[in-house]
Protein backbone atom coordinates (compact mmCIF):
# COMPACT_ATOMS: atom_id res chain seq x y z
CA UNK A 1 0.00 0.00 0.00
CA UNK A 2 0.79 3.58 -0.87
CA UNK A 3 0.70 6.86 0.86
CA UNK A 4 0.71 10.23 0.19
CA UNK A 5 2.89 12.51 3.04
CA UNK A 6 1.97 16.23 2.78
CA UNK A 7 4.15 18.63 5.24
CA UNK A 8 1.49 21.92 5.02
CA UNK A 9 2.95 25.59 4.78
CA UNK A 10 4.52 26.01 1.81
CA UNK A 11 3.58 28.05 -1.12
CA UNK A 12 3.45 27.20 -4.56
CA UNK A 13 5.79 28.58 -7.60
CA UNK A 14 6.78 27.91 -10.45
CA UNK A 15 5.63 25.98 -14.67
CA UNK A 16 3.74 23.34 -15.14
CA UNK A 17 1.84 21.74 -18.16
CA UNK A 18 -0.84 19.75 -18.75
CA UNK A 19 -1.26 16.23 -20.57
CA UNK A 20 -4.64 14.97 -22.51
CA UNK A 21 -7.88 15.12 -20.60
CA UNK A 22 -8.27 11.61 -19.30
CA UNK A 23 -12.29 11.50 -19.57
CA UNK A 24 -11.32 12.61 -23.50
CA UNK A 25 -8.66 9.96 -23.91
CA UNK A 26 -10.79 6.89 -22.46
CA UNK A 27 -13.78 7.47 -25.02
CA UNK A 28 -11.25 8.49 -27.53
CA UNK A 29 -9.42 4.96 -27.00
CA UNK A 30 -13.13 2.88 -27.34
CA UNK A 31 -13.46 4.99 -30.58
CA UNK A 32 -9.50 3.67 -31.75
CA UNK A 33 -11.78 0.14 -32.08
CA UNK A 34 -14.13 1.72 -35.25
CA UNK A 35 -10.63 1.01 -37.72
CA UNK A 36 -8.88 -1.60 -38.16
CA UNK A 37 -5.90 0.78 -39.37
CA UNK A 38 -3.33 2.73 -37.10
CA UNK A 39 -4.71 5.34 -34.54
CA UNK A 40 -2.56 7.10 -32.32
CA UNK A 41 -3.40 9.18 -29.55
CA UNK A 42 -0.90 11.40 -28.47
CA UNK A 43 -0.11 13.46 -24.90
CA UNK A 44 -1.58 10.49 -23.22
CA UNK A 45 -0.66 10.71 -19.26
CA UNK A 46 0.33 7.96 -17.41
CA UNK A 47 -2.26 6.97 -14.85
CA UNK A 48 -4.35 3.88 -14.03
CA UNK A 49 -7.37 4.09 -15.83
CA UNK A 50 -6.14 4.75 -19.34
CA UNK A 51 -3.70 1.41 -18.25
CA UNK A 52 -6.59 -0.19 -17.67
CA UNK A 53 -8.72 0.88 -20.76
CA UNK A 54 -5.87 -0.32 -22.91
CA UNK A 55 -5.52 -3.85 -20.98
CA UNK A 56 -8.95 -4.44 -21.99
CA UNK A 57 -8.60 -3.17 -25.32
CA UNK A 58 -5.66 -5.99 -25.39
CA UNK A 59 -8.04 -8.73 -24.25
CA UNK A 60 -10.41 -7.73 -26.99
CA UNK A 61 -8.04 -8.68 -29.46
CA UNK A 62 -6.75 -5.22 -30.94
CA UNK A 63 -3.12 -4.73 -30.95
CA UNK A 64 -2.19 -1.52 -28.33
CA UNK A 65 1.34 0.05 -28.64
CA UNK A 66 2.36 2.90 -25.58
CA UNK A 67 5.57 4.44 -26.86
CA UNK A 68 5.87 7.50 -24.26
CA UNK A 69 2.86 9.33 -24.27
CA UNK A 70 1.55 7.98 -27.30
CA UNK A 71 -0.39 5.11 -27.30
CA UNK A 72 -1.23 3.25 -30.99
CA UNK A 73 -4.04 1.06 -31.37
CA UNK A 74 -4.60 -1.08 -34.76
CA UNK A 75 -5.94 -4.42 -36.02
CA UNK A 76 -10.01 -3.87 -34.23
CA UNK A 77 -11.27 -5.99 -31.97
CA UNK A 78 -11.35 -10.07 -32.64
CA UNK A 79 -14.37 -10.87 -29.69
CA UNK A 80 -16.56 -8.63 -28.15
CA UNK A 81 -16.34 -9.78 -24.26
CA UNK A 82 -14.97 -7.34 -21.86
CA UNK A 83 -13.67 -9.49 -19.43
CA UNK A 84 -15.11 -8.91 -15.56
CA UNK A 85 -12.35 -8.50 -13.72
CA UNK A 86 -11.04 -5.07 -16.13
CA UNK A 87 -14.67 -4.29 -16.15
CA UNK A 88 -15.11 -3.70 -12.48
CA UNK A 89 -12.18 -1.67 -12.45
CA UNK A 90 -13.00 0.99 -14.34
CA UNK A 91 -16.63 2.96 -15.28
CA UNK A 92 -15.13 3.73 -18.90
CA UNK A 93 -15.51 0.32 -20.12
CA UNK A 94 -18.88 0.97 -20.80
CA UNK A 95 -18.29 3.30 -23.68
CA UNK A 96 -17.14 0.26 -25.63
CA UNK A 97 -20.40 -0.91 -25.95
CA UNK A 98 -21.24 1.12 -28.65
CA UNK A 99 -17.78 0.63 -30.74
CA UNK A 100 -17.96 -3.50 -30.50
CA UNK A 101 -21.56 -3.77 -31.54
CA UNK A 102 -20.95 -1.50 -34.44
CA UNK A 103 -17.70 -3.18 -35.94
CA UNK A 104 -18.25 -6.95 -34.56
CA UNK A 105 -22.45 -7.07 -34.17
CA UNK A 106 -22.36 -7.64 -30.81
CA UNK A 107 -20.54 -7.16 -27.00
CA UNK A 108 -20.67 -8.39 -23.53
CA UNK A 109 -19.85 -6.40 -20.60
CA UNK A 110 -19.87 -6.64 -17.33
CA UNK A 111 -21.29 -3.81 -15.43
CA UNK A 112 -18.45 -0.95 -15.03
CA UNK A 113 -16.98 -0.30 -11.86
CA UNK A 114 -15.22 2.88 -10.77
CA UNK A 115 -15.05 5.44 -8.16
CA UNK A 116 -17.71 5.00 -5.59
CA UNK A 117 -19.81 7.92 -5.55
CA UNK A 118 -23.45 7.30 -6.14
CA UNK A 119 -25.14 5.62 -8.61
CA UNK A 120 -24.00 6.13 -12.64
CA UNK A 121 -26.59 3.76 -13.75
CA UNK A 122 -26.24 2.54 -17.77
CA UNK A 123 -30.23 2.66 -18.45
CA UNK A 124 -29.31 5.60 -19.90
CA UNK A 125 -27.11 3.83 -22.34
CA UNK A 126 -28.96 0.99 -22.72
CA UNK A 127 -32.42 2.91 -23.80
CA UNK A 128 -31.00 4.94 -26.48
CA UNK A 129 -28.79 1.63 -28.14
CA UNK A 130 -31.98 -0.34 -28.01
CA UNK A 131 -33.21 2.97 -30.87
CA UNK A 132 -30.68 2.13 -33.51
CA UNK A 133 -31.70 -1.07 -33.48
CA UNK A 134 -29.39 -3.16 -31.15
CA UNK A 135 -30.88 -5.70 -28.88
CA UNK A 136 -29.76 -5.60 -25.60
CA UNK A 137 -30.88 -7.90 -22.67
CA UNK A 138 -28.99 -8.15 -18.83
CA UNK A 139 -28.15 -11.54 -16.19
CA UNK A 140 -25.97 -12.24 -14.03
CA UNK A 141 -24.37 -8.87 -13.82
CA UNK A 142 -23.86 -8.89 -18.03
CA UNK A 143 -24.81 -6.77 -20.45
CA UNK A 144 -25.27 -8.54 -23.77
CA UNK A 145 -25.70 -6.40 -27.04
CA UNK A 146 -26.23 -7.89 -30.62
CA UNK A 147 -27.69 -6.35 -34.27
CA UNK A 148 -27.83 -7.36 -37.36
CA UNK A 149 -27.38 -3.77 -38.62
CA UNK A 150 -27.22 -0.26 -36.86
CA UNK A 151 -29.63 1.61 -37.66
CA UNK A 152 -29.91 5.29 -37.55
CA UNK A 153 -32.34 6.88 -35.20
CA UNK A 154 -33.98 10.24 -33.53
CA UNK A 155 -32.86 9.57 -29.82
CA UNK A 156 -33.90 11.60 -27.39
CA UNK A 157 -31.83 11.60 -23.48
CA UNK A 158 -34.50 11.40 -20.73
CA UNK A 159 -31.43 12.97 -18.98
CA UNK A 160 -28.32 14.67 -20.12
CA UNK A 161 -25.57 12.32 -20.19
CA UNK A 162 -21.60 12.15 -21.16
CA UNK A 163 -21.47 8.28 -21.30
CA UNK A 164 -24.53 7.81 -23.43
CA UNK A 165 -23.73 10.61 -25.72
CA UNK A 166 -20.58 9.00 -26.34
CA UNK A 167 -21.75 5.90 -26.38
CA UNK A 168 -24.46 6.57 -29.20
CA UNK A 169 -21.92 8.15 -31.60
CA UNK A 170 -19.76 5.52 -31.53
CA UNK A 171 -22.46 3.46 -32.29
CA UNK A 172 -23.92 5.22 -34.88
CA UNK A 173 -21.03 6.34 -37.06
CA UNK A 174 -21.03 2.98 -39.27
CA UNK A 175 -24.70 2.39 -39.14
CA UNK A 176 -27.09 2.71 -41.66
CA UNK A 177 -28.67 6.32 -42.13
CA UNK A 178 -28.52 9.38 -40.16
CA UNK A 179 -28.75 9.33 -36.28
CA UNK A 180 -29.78 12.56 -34.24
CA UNK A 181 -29.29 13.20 -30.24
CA UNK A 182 -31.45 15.28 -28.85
CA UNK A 183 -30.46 16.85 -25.22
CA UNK A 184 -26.57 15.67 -25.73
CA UNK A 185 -23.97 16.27 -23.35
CA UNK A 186 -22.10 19.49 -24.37
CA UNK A 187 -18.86 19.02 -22.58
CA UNK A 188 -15.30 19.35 -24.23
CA UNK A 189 -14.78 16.09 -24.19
CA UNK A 190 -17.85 15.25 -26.57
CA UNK A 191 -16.53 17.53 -29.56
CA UNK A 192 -13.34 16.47 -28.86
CA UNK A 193 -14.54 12.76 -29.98
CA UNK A 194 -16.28 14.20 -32.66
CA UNK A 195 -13.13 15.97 -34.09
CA UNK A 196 -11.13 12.21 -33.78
CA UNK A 197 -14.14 10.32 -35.41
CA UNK A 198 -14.56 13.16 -38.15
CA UNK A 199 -10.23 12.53 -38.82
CA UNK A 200 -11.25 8.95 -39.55
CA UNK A 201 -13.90 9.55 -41.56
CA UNK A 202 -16.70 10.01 -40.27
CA UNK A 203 -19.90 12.51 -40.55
CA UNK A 204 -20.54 13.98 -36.89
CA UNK A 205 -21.82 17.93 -36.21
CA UNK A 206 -23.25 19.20 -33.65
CA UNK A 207 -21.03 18.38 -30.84
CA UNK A 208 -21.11 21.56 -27.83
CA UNK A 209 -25.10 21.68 -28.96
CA UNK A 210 -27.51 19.70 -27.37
CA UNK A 211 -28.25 18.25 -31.11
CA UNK A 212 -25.96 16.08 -32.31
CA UNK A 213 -26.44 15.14 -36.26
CA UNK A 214 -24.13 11.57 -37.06
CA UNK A 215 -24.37 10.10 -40.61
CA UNK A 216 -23.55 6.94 -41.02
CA UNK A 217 -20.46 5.24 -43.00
CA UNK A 218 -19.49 2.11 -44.57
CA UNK A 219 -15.78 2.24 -42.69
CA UNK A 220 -13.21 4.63 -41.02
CA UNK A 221 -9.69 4.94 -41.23
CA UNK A 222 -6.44 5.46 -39.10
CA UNK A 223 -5.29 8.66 -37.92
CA UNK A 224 -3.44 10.55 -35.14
CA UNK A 225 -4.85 12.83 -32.79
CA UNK A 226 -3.88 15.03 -29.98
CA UNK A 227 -6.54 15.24 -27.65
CA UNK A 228 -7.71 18.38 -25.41
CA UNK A 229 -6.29 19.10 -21.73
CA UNK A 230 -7.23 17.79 -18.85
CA UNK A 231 -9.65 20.79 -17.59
CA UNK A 232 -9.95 18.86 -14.37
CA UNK A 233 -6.32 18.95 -13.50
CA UNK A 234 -5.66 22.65 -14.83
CA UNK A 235 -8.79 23.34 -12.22
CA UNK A 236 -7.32 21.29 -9.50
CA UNK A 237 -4.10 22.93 -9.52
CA UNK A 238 -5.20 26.21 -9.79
CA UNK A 239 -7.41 25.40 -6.45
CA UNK A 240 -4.43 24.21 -4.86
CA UNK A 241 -2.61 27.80 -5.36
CA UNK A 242 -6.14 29.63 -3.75
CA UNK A 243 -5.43 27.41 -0.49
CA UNK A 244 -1.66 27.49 -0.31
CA UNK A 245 -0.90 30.55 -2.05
CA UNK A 246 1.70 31.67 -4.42
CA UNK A 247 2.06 31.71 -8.32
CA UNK A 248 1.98 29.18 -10.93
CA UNK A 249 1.72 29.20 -15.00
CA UNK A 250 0.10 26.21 -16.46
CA UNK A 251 0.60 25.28 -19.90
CA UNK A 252 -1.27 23.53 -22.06
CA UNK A 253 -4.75 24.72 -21.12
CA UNK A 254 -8.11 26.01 -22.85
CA UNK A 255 -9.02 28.88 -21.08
CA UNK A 256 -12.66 28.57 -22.30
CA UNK A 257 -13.06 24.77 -20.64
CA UNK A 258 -12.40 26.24 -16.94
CA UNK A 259 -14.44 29.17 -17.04
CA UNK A 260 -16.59 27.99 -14.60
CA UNK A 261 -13.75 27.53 -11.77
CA UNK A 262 -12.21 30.58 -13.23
CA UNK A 263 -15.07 32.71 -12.10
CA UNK A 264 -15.35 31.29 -8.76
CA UNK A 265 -11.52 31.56 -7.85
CA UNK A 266 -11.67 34.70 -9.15
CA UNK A 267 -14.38 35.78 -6.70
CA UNK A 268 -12.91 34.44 -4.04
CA UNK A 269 -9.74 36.90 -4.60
CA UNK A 270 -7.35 34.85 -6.32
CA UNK A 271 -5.65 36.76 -9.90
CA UNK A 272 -5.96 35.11 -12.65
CA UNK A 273 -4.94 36.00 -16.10
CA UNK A 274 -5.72 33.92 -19.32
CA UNK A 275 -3.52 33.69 -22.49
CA UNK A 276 -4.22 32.27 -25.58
CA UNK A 277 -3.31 28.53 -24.23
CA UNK A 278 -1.77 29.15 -20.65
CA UNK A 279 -2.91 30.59 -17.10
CA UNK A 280 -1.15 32.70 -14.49
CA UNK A 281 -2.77 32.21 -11.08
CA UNK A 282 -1.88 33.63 -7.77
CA UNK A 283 -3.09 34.18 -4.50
CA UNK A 284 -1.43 36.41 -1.95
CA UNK A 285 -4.33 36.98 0.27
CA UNK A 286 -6.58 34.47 2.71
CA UNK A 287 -9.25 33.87 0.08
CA UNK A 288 -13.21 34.23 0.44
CA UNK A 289 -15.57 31.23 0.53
CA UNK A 290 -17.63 30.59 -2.61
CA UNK A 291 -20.87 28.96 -3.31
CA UNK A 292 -20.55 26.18 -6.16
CA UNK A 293 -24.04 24.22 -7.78
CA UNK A 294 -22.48 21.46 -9.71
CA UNK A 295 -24.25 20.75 -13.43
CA UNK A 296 -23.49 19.77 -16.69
CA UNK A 297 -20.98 21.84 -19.06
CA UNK A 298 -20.59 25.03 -18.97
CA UNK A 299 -21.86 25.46 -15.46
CA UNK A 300 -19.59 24.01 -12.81
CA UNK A 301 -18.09 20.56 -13.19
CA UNK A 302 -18.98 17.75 -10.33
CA UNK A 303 -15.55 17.09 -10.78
CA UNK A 304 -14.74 20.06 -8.89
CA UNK A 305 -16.94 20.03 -6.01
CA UNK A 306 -14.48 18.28 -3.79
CA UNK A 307 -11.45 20.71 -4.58
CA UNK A 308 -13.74 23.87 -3.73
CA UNK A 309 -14.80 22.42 -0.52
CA UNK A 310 -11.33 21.97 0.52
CA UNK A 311 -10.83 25.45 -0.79
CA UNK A 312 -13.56 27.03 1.34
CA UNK A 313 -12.70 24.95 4.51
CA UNK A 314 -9.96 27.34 5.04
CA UNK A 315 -11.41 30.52 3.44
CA UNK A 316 -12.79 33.22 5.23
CA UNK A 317 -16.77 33.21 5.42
CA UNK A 318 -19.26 30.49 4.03
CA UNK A 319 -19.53 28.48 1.45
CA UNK A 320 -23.00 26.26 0.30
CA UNK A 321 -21.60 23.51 -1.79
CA UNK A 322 -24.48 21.90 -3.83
CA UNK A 323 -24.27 18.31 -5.62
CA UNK A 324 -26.68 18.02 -8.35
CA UNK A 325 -24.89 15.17 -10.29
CA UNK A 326 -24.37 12.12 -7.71
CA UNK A 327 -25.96 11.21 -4.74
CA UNK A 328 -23.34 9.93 -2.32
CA UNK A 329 -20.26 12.74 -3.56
CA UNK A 330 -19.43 13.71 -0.07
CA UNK A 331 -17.34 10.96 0.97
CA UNK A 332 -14.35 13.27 2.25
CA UNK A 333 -16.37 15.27 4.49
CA UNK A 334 -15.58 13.28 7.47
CA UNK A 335 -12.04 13.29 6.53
CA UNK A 336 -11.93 16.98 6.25
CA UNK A 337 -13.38 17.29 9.67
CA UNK A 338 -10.37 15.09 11.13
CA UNK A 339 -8.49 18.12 9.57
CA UNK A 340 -10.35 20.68 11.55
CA UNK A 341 -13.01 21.66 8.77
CA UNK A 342 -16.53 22.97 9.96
CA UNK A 343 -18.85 21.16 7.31
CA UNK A 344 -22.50 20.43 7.86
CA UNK A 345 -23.69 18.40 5.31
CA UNK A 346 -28.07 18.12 4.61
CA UNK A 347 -28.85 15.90 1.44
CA UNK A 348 -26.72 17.16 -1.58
CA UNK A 349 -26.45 20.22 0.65
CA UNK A 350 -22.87 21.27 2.39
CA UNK A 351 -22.31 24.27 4.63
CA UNK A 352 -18.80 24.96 4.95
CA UNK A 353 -17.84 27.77 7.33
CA UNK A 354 -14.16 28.61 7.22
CA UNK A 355 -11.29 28.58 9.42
CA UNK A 356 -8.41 29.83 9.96
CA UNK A 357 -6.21 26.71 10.60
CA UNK A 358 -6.14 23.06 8.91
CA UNK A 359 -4.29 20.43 11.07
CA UNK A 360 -2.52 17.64 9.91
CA UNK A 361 -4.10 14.07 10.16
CA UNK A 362 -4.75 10.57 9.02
CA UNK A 363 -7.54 10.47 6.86
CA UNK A 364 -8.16 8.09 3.52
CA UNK A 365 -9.03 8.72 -0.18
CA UNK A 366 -12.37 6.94 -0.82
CA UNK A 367 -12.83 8.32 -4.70
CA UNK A 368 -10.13 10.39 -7.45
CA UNK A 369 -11.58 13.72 -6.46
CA UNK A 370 -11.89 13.27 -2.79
CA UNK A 371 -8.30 12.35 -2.43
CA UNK A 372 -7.07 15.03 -4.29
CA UNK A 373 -8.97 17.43 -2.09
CA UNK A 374 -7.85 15.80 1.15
CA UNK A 375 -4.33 16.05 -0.67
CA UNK A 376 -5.12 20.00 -1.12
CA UNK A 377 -5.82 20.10 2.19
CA UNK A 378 -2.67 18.90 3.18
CA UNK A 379 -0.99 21.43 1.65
CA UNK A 380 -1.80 24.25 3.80
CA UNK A 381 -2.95 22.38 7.26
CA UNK A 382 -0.65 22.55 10.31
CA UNK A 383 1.54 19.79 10.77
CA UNK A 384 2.06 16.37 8.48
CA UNK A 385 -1.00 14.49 6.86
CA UNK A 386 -0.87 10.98 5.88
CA UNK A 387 -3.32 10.29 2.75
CA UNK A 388 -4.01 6.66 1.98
CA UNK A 389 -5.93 5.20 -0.72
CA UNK A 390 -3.73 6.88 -3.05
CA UNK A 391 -4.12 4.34 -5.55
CA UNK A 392 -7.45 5.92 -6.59
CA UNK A 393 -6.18 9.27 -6.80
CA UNK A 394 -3.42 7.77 -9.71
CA UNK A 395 -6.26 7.26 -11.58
CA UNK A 396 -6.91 10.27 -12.80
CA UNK A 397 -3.30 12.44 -11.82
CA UNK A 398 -0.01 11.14 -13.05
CA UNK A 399 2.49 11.25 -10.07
CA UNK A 400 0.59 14.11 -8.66
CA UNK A 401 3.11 14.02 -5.82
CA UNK A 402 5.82 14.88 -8.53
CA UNK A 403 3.69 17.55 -10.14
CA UNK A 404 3.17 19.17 -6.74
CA UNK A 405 6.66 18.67 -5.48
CA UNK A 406 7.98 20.48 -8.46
CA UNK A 407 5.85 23.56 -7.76
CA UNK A 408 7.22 23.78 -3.97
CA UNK A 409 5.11 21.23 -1.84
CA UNK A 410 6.36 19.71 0.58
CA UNK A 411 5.47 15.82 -0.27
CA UNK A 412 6.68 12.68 -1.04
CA UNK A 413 5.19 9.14 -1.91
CA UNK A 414 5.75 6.20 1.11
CA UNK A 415 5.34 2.52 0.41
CA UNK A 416 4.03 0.46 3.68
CA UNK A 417 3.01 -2.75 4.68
CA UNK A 418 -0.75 -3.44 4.59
């Protein structure tokens, strides 16, 4: 087992620059599966669950190259089974649902794992596949698609939905006529699989709308393709300057994608100034607590929500955090209080009233974003806190310690026995 070691009180300074967005990359991987040619994904960081969406891109059959930070993919997949044990390790297997029934007729998945914060059910998923003509039937904890031909559709999202959206254009690219989404996801990440599938030939517009128009293709080709920033990390890091203090650039970003955290950080009295793809943030002062409502793109990303509550745990005033997107995304709360935060939490409801002082402790990472707020924390609380369950934090930060040491923190990485 793996720990995390933060020493709090120092400020951060210095350059840092972003990779590929990892919830572009994973979809953007499933998508590598509509060609049997050479695609290559570049700026690709090294973290678990893009390790894990390429093992079971390996077990499907396909032939996966990682060469730095580029990672190849050729030959298609030769079965459609996801096998259970990758499955359960990682939500983002789901999104290959739509790319094995379109190329091989059919799939099998077990249901995804991932973090654990509330439900992320695939009804979603399921309902709008079933409309281009895929059969689809679940037991014994497996999904099991088949068609004899994809055909296009007017689907229609009872709810807005990342996965699903996703999931439908992949599906739809090589099927027969012309396939519309109605109340699509708009996030980054969505046009950014649009742009890859359009390099490979296919027919997508719409993407950033909530109508998404796909005609379908007989076949796609190879290409390479740099995918967007991580928006996630550029908006963790810049939280971590608000709480520590100090100044850091970071390259590599779309100033656009973080406007949401922008405006909030920028309330609370932290500088920043955007460029045409890098940030300057700093913070100099003890920063004011915001109020955050998390929703779909462009408003503010449930991604987030744990960072910001770290953030206002030691700003001055109060800040209501409000989850809209999952249920049980309060998980470091408790942990946070061993730290000395005042948090009340009522439903999707948290009152955090700020203090002055953080103090070191031993708390535990239950989910990606939860342990890199606890990690945030860290930085500025009296004293030395010990962060386990780091493991799920490398799923979505590559050697965050690293990243963090190199801007001034004061932490290091600790093996110990179980």
């Amino acid at each position: 087992m793996e720990k995390f070691i933060v020493s709090g009180g120092n400020r951060l300074y210095g350059k840092t620059r972003l990779k590929g967005a990892k919830n572009s990359i994973l979809p953007l991987l499933a998508g590598a599966l509509l060609t049997r040619e050479k695609v290559t994904i570049r700026d690709c960081p090294d973290i678990s669950d893009v390790a894990y969406m390429c093992e079971i891109i390996k077990s499907l059959g396909a032939d996966v190259v990682r060469a730095g930070d580029e990672i190849t993919i050729s030959g298609g997949a030769k079965n459609g089974d996801v096998p259970e044990s990758l499955a359960h390790e990682i939500r983002s297997s789901v999104f290959l649902m739509g790319s094995l029934v379109a190329t091989l007729g059919r799939a099998r998945i077990a249901y995804p794992g991932g973090c654990d914060i509330g439900l992320r059910p695939v009804d979603i998923h399921i309902r709008a596949l079933k409309e281009l003509n895929i059969k689809i039937d679940e037991q014994s904890g497996y999904i099991n698609c088949a068609t004899d031909g994809i055909v296009g559709a007017d689907v229609g999202l009872d709810k807005i939905s990342v996965g699903a959206t996703e999931n439908i254009m992949m599906a739809a690219v090589l099927g027969k006529g012309t396939t519309i989404i109605r109340n699509a996801a708009k996030e980054p990440e969505i046009t950014d699989l649009q742009n890859m599938l359009n390099k490979m030939g296919a027919k997508v517009r719409g993407a950033g709308t909530p109508v998404i128009k796909i005609e379908g293709v007989t076949e796609l080709h190879g290409t390479e393709y740099t995918p967007i920033p991580d928006r996630i990390v550029a908006g963790t890091l810049m939280t971590a300057v608000g709480i520590a203090g100090g100044e850091i650039e970071i390259e590599n970003v779309v100033p656009e994608h973080i406007a949401a955290i922008t405006s909030k950080l920028v309330k609370s009295s932290c500088k920043v100034r955007a460029f045409c793809d890098r940030i300057v943030i700093s913070s100099n002062l003890r920063t004011k607590a915001v109020d955050i409502e998390t929703s779909p793109y462009p408003a503010f990303p449930t991604d987030m929500q744990a960072q910001i509550m770290a953030f206002d745990a030691i700003s001055e005033g109060t800040g209501i955090i409000i989850e809209n997107i999952f249920e049980t995304r309060f998980k470091h709360v408790p942990d946070l209080r061993r730290m000395g935060a005042d948090i009340t939490v009522h439903g999707d409801v948290a009152v955090v009233r700020g203090v002055r002082k953080l103090y070191g402790a031993e708390v535990h990472a239950s989910d990606l974003r939860g342990g890199s707020a606890l990690v945030l924390a860290g930085l500025k609380a009296e004293g030395v806190t010990s962060i386990s369950g780091v493991g799920l934090i490398d799923r979505g930060y590559e050697s965050f310690e690293k990243t963090l040491s190199s801007l001034g923190a004061k932490i290091q990485r600790i093996s110990v026995n179980d």
